[in-house]
Protein backbone atom coordinates (compact mmCIF):
# COMPACT_ATOMS: atom_id res chain seq x y z
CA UNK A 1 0.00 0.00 0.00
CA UNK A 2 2.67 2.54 1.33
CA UNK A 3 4.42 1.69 -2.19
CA UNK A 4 1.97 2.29 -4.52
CA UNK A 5 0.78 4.93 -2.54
CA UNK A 6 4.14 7.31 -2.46
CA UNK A 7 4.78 6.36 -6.09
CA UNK A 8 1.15 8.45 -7.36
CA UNK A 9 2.29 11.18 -4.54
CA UNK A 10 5.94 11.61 -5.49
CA UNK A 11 5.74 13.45 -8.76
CA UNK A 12 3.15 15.49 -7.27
CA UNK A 13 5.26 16.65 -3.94
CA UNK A 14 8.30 17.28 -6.38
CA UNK A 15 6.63 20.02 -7.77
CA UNK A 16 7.08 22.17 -4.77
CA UNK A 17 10.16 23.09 -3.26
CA UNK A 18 11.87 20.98 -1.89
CA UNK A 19 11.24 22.33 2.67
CA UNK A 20 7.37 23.13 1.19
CA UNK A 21 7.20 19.34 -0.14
CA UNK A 22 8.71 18.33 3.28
CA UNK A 23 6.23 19.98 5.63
CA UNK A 24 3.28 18.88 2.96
CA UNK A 25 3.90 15.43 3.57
CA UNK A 26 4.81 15.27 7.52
CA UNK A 27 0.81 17.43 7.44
CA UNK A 28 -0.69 14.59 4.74
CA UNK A 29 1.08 11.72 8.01
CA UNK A 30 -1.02 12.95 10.58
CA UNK A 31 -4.07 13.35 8.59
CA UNK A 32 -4.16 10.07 7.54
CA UNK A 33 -3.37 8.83 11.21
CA UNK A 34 -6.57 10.72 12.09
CA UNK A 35 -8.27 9.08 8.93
CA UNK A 36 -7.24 5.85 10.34
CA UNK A 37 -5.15 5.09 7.05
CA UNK A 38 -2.04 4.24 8.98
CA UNK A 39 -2.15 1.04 10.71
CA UNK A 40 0.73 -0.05 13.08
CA UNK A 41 3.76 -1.90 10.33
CA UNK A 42 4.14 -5.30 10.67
CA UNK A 43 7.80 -4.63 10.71
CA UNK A 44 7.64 -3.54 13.93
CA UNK A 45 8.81 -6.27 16.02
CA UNK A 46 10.87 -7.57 13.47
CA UNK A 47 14.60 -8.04 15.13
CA UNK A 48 14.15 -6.42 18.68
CA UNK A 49 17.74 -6.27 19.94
CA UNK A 50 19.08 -4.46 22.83
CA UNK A 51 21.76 -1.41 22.43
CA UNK A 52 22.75 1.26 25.02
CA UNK A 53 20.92 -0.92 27.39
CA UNK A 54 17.33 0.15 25.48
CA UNK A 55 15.70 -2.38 23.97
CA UNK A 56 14.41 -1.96 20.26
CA UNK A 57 10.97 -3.78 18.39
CA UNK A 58 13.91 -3.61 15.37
CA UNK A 59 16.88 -2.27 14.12
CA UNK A 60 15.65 0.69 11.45
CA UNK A 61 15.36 3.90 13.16
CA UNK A 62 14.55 7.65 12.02
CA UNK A 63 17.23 9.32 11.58
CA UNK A 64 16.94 13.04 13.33
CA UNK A 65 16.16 16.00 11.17
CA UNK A 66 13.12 15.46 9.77
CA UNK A 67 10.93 15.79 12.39
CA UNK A 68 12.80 18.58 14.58
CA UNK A 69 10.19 19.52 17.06
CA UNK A 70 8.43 16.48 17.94
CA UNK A 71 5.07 16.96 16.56
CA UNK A 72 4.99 13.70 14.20
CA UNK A 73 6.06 10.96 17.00
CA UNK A 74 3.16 8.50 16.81
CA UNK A 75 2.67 9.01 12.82
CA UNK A 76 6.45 8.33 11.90
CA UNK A 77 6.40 5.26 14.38
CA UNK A 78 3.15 3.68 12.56
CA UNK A 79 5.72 3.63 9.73
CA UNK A 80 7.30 0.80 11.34
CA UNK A 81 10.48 2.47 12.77
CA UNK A 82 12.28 0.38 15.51
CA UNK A 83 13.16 4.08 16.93
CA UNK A 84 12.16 7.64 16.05
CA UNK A 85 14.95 10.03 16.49
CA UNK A 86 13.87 14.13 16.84
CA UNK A 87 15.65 17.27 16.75
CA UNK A 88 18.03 19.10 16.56
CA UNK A 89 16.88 20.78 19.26
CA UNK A 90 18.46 23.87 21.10
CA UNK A 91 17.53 25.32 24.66
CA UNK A 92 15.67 28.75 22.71
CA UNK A 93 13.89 28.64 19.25
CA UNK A 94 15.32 29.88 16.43
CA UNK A 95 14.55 30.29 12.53
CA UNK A 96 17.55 28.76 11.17
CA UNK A 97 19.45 30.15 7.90
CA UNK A 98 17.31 31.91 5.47
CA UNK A 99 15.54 30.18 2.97
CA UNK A 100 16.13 28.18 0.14
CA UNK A 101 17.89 26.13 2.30
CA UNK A 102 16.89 22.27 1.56
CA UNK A 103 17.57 21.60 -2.13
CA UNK A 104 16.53 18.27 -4.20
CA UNK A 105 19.20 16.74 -6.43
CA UNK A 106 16.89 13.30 -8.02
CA UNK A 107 19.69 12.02 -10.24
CA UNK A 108 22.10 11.26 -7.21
CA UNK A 109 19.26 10.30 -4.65
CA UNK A 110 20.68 13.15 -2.76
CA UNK A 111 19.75 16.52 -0.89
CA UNK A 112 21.67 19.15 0.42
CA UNK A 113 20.70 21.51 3.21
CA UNK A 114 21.83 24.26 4.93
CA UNK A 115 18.89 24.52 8.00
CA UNK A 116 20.68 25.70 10.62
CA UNK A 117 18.77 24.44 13.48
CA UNK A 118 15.49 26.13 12.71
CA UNK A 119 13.29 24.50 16.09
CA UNK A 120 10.87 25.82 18.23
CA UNK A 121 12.82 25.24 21.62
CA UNK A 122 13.32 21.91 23.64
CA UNK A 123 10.23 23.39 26.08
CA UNK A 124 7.75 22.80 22.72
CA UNK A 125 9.89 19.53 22.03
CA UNK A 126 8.99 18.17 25.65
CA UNK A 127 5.66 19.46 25.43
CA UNK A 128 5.29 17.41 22.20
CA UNK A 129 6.60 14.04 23.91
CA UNK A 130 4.47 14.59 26.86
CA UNK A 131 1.37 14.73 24.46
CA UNK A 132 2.73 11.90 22.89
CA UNK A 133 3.33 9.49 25.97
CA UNK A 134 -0.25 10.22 27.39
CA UNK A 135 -1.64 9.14 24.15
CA UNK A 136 -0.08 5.79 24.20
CA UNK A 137 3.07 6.50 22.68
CA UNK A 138 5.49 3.24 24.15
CA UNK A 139 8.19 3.64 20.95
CA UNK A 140 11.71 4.27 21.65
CA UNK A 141 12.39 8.44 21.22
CA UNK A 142 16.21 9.63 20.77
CA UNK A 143 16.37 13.31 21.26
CA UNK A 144 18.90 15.12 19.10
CA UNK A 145 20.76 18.09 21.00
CA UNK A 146 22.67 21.08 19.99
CA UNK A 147 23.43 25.01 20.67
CA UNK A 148 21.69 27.96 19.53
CA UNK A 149 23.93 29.35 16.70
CA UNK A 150 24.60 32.80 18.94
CA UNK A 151 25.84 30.64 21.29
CA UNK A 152 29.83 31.30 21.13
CA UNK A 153 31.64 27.52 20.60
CA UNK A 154 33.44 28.14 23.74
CA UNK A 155 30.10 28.79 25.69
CA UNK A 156 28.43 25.29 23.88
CA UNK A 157 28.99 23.66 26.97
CA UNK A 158 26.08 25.30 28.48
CA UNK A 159 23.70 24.82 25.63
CA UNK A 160 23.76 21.14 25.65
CA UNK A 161 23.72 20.86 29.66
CA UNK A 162 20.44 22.78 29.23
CA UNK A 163 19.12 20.75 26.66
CA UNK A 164 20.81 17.07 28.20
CA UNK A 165 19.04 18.06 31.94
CA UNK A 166 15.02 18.76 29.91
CA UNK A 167 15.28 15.98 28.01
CA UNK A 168 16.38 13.90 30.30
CA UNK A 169 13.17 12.50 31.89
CA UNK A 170 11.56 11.81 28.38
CA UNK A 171 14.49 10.66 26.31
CA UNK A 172 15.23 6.85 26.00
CA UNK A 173 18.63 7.92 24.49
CA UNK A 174 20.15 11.32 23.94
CA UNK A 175 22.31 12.27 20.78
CA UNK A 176 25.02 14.93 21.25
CA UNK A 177 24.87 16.86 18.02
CA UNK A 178 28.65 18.17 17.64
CA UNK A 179 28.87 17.29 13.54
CA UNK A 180 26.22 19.84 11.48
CA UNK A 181 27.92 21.74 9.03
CA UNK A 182 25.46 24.16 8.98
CA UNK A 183 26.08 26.03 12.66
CA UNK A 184 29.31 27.93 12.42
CA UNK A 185 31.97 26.70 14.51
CA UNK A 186 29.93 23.74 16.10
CA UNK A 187 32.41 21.06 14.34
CA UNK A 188 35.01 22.53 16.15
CA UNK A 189 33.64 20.82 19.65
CA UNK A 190 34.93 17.10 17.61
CA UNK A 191 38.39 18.17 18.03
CA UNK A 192 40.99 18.50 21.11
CA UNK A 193 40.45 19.76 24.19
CA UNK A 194 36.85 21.26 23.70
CA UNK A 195 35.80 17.28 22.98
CA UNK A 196 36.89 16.06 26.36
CA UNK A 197 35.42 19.20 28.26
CA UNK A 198 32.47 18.46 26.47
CA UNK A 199 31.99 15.16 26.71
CA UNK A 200 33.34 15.38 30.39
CA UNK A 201 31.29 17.60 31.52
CA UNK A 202 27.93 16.02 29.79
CA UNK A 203 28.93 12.44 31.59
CA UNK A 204 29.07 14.12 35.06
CA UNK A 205 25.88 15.94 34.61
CA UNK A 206 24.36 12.18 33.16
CA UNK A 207 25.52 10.60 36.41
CA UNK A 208 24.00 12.98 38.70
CA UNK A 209 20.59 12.83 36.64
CA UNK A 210 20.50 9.08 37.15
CA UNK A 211 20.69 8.76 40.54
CA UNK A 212 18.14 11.55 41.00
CA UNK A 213 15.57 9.94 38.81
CA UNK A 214 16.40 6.81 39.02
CA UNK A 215 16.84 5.74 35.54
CA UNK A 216 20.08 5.55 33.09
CA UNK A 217 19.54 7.62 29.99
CA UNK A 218 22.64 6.76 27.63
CA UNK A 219 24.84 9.91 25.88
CA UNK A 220 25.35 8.84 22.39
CA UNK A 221 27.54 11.11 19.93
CA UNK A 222 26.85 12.03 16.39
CA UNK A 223 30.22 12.85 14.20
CA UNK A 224 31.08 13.68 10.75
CA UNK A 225 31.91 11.76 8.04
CA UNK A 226 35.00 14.25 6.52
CA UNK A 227 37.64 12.76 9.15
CA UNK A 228 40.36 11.77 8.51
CA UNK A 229 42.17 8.54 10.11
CA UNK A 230 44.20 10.65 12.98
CA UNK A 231 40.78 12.35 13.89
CA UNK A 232 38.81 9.31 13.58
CA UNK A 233 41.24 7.73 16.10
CA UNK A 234 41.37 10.80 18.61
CA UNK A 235 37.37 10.99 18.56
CA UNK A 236 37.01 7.30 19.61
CA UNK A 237 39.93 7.49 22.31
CA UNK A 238 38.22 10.66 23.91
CA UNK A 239 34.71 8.25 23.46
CA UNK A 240 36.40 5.85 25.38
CA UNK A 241 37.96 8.10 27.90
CA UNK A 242 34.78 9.40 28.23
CA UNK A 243 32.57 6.28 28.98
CA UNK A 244 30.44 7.68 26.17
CA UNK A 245 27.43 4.96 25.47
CA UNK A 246 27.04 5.16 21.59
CA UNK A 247 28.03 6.79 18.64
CA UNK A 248 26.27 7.94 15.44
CA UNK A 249 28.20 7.77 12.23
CA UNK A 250 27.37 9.55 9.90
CA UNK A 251 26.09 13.36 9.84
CA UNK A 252 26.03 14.82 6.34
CA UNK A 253 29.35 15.54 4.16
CA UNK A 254 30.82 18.75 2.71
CA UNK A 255 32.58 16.44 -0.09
CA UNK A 256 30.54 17.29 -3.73
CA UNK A 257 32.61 15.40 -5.80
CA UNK A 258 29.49 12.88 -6.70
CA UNK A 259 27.47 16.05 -7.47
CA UNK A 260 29.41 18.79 -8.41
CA UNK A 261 27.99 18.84 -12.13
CA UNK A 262 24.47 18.93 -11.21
CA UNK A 263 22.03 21.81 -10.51
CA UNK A 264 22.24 22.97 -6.61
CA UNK A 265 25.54 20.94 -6.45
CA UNK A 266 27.75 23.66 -5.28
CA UNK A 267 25.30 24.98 -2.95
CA UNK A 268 26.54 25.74 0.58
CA UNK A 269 25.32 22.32 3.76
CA UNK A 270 25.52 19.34 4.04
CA UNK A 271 25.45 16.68 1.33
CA UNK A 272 23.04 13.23 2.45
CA UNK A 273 21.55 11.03 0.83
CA UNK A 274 23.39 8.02 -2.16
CA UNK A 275 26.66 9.70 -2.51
CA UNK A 276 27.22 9.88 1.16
CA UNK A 277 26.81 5.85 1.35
CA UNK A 278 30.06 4.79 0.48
CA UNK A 279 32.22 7.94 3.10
CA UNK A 280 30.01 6.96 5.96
CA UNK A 281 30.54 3.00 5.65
CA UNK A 282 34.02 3.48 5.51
CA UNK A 283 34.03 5.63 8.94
CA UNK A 284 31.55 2.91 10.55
CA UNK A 285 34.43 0.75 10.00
CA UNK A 286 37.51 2.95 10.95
CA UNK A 287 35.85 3.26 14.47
CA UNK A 288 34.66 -0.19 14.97
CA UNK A 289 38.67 -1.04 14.21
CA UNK A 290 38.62 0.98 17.31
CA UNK A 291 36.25 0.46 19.50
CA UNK A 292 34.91 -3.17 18.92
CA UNK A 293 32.04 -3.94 20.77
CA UNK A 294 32.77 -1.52 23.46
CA UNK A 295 30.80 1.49 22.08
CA UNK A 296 27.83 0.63 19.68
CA UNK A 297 27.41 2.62 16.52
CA UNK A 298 24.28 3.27 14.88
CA UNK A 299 25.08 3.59 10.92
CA UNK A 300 23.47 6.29 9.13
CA UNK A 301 24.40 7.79 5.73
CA UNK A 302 23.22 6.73 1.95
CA UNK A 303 20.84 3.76 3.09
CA UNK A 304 18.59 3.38 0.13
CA UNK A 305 17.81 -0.37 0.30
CA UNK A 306 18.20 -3.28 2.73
CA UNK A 307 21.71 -3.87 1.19
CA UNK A 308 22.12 -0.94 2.00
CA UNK A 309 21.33 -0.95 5.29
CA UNK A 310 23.06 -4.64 6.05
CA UNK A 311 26.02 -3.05 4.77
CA UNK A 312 26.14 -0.76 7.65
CA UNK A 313 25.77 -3.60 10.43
CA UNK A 314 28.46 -5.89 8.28
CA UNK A 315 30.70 -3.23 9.05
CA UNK A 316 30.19 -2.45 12.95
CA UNK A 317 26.98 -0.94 13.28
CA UNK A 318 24.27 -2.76 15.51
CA UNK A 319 21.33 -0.01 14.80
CA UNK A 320 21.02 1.75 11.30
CA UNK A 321 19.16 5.42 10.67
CA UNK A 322 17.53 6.18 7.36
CA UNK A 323 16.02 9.86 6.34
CA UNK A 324 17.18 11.48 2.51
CA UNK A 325 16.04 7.89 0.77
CA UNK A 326 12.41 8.06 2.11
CA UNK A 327 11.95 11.36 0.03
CA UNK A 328 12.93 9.21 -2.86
CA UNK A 329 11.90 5.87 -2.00
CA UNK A 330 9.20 6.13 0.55
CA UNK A 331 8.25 4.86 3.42
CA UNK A 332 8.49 1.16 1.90
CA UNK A 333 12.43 1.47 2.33
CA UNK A 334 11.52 1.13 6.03
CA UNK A 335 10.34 -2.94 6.04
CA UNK A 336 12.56 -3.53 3.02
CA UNK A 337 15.76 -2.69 5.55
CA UNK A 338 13.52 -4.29 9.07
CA UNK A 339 12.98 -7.51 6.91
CA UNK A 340 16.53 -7.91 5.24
CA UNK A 341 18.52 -7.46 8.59
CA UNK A 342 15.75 -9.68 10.27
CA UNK A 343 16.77 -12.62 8.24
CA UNK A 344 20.59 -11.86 8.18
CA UNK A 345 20.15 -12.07 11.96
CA UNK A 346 18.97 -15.56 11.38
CA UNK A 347 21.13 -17.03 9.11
């Protein structure tokens, strides 16, 4: 149904732009949830399998982005997502970078964007989860975090302590956003000194959360995929160091040199989508060289089938994330990836 369904809306949705086309279709979800035209995926207690110490109905999540505030928990889940993953969220609102700023490119299965963090605050974000809960809501919800871009990189500490102590009581895991391209300076924090502090600092505050609610929350950490091999190897040292309890690999590229001949290929963001496959793969397995088993990654970058997706777990990932391919593939991709990693599991 979702197949034939997204294949008659496509064309249609492509003739807006491409944020317009975005917000259309997370609007059509939740009227059709109302409708009753979603029913609950039979994907989704595919694989459950237990990382960070959450357990999850299977191993196809939502990567963050696409729903930043929170408002489309419930619909995206019906989709059949293992795990719904929202933000980037920063402690105030803010509009983001000025518009165009998300930009189609169909022949490479790829978008760039250049958002910026446009959210409504982590106050409407919590409200949003709080809604969602008393409705029912049991799915497992990572909550992206980041700093407000006036927030000076040496002052991001404070941004993601705000965010990291009201999310805490709603998140089942919490993703340290230090890898957009899009927020000047913020890739800075994956380097040096301001990674320990960081990461430090965010580990102490996790401790005393726990014992005052009474429940472990794990830190996970979402890096870029432009590293090279000495960074790669400092970042999952200082993970270690750090007693970090996940890692997210990929966030979108700078590299164009899959698009650089086609229209909107030299604009300014981040690059996702099928030409970021290959890059983020290849750092999935540069840190699993590294960390083994001892830090779990969750794969994320170019999935676009469940090849695709097993690709990522052959090569040290135990959860994958998919976003850019849904706009081109729909929400079909989701079982296609739940079912193929289901049956590698039992071979």
């Amino acid at each position: 149904m979702y197949t034939f369904s997204y294949k008659l809306l496509r064309p249609v949705l492509f003739l807006f732009s491409a944020e317009k086309a975005h917000n259309l279709t997370l609007k059509g979800l939740k009227f059709a949830s109302k409708l009753g035209l979603l029913k609950q995926a039979e994907n989704n207690n595919l694989q459950p399998t237990t990382v960070m110490g959450v357990q999850f109905p299977n191993q196809v999540g939502l990567a963050a982005g696409l729903d930043k505030n929170g408002d489309y928990l419930a619909e995206l889940s019906q989709l059949g997502f293992g795990f719904v993953e929202i933000g980037t969220i920063t402690p105030r609102p803010q509009d983001g970078n000025p518009l165009p700023r998300l930009f189609r490119l169909p022949q490479a299965n790829a978008i760039i964007n250049r958002m910026g963090f446009n959210n409504l605050g982590i106050q409407h974000l919590l409200k949003k989860v709080r809604e969602a809960r008393d409705a029912g809501h049991s799915g497992v919800i990572g909550i992206n975090i980041g700093k407000n871009f006036d927030t000076k990189v040496e002052n991001a500490v404070d941004d993601y302590l705000i965010c990291l102590r009201e999310a805490y009581a709603l998140a089942d895991y919490i993703t340290i956003n230090i890898s957009s391209p899009n927020t000047p300076g913020l890739r800075d924090l994956q380097y040096g000194d301001e990674l320990n502090k960081l990461l430090s600092t965010l580990k102490k505050e996790q401790s005393i959360l726990s014992e005052k609610q009474g429940r472990y929350v794990p830190l996970a950490v979402k890096v870029a995929p432009d590293l090279t091999p000495d960074e790669v190897t400092f970042i999952a040292e200082t993970l270690l160091d750090n007693n970090i309890d996940g890692l997210i690999a990929s966030n979108t590229t700078l590299s164009r040199d899959a698009v650089t001949d086609m229209q909107y290929g030299n604009e300014a963001g981040g690059l996702s989508g099928e030409p970021l496959r290959d890059l983020s793969t290849a750092i999935i397995s540069q840190f699993y060289q590294i960390l083994g088993d001892k830090i779990p990654i969750i794969g994320v970058g170019g999935i676009a089938s469940g090849k695709d997706a097993l690709d990522k777990i052959k090569a040290g990932a135990k959860l994958v994330q998919i976003y850019t391919a849904l706009i081109y593939k729909g929400p079909a991709l989701i079982k296609e990836c739940s079912q193929v990693l289901a049956d590698d599991a039992k071979d």
